[in-house]
Protein backbone atom coordinates (compact mmCIF):
# COMPACT_ATOMS: atom_id res chain seq x y z
CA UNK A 1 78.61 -51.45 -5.35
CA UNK A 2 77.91 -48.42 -7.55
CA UNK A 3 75.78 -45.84 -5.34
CA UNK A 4 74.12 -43.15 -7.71
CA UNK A 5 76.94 -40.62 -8.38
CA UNK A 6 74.36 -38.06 -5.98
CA UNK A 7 74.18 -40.32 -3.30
CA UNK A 8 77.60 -41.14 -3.48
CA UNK A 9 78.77 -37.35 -2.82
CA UNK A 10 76.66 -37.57 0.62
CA UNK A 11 79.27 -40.25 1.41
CA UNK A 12 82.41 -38.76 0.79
CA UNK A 13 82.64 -37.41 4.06
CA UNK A 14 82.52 -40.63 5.74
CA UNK A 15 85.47 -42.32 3.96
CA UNK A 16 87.41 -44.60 5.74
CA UNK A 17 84.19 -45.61 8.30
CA UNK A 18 82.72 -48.33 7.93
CA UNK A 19 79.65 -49.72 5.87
CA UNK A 20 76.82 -51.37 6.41
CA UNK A 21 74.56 -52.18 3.86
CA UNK A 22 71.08 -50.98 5.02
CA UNK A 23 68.84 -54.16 3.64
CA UNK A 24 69.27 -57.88 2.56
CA UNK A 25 68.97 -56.60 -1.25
CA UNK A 26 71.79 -53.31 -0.55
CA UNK A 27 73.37 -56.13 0.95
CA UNK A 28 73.15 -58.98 -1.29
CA UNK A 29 74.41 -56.00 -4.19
CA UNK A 30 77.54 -55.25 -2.50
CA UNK A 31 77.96 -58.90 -1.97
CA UNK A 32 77.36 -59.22 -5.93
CA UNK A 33 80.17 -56.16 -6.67
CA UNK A 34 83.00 -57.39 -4.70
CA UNK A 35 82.38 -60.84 -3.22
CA UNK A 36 80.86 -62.76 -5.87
CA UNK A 37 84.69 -61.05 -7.75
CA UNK A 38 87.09 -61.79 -5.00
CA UNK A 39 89.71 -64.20 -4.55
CA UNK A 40 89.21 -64.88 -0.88
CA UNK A 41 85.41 -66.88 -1.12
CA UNK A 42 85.38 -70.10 -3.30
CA UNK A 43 82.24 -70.84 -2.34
CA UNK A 44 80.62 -67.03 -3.15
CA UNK A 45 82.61 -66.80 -6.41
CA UNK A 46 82.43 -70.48 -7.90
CA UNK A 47 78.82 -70.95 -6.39
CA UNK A 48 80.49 -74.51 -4.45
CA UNK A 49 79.79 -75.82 -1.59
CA UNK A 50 81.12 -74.14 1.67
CA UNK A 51 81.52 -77.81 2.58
CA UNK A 52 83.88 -78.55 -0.42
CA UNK A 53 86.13 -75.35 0.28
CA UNK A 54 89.52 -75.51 2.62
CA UNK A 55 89.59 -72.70 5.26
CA UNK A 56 91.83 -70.95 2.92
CA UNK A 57 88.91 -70.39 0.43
CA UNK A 58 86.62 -68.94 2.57
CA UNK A 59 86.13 -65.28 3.71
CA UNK A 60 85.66 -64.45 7.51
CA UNK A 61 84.41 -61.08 6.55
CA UNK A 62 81.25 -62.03 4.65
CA UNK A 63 80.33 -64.16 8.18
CA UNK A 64 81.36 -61.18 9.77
CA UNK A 65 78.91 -59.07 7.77
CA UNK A 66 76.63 -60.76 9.36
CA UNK A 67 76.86 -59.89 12.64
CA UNK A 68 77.36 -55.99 11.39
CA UNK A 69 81.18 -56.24 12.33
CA UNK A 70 82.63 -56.14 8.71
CA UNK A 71 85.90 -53.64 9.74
CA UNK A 72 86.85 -53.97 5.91
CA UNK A 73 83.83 -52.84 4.49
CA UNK A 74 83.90 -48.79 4.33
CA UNK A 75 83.08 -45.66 2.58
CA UNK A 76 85.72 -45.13 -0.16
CA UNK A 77 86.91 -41.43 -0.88
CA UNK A 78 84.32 -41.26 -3.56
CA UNK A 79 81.73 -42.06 -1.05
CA UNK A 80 81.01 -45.47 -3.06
CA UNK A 81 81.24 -48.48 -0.37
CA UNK A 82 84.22 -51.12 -1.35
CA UNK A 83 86.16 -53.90 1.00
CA UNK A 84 89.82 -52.89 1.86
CA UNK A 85 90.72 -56.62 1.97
CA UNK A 86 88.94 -57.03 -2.29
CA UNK A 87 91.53 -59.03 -4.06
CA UNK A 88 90.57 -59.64 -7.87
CA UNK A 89 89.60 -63.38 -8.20
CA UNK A 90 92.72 -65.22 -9.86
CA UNK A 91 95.40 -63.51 -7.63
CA UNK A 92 97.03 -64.74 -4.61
CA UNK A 93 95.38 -63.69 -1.51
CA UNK A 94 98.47 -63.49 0.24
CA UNK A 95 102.19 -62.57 -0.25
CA UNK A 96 104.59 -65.30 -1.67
CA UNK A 97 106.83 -66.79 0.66
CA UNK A 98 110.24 -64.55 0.83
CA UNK A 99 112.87 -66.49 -0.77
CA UNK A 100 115.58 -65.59 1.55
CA UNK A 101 113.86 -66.78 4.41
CA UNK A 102 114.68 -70.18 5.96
CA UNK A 103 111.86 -72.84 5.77
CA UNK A 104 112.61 -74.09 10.08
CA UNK A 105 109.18 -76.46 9.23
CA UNK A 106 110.23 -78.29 6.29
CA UNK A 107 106.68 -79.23 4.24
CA UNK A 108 105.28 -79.16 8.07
């Protein structure tokens, strides 16, 4: 979400705390800037189902959000909000698996 550059300056001194979007439509806008982009929520970015999306492809923050306890939503250092835990839809969410690591599960 893009705060007016003015707005955003009033900000800057709470970088790092955390965000909470003031209305349904502030909210539904930051929603639009990084969830509606991010890897983590099938359902949010590919407009599917929640039904028809494995608990991998579904973000606990944007339930979270809900309830106001969205720790990954903050103030950046420009003062614009962002999510600490964005990752650019197409990329893994999470680290490969280390291939000097033993597999002790097999394809558990």
């Amino acid at each position: 979400m893009t705060f007016p550059a003015d707005l955003a300056k009033l900000y800057v001194e709470q970088a790092g705390q955390r965000y909470e979007p003031s209305n349904g439509t502030e909210g539904e806008i930051f929603m639009s800037e990084w969830c509606r982009q991010c890897a983590r929520d099938r359902a949010m970015r590919d407009g599917v189902e929640l039904d028809e999306c494995d608990d991998d492809e579904v973000c606990t923050i944007i339930a979270a959000s809900f309830a106001g306890e969205a720790k990954e939503w903050v103030y950046g250092k420009d003062g614009q909000p962002m999510c600490t835990a964005y990752v650019p839809a197409g990329q893994a969410t999470s680290a490969p698996r280390c291939e000097h690591t033993v597999d002790m599960f097999g394809d558990a």
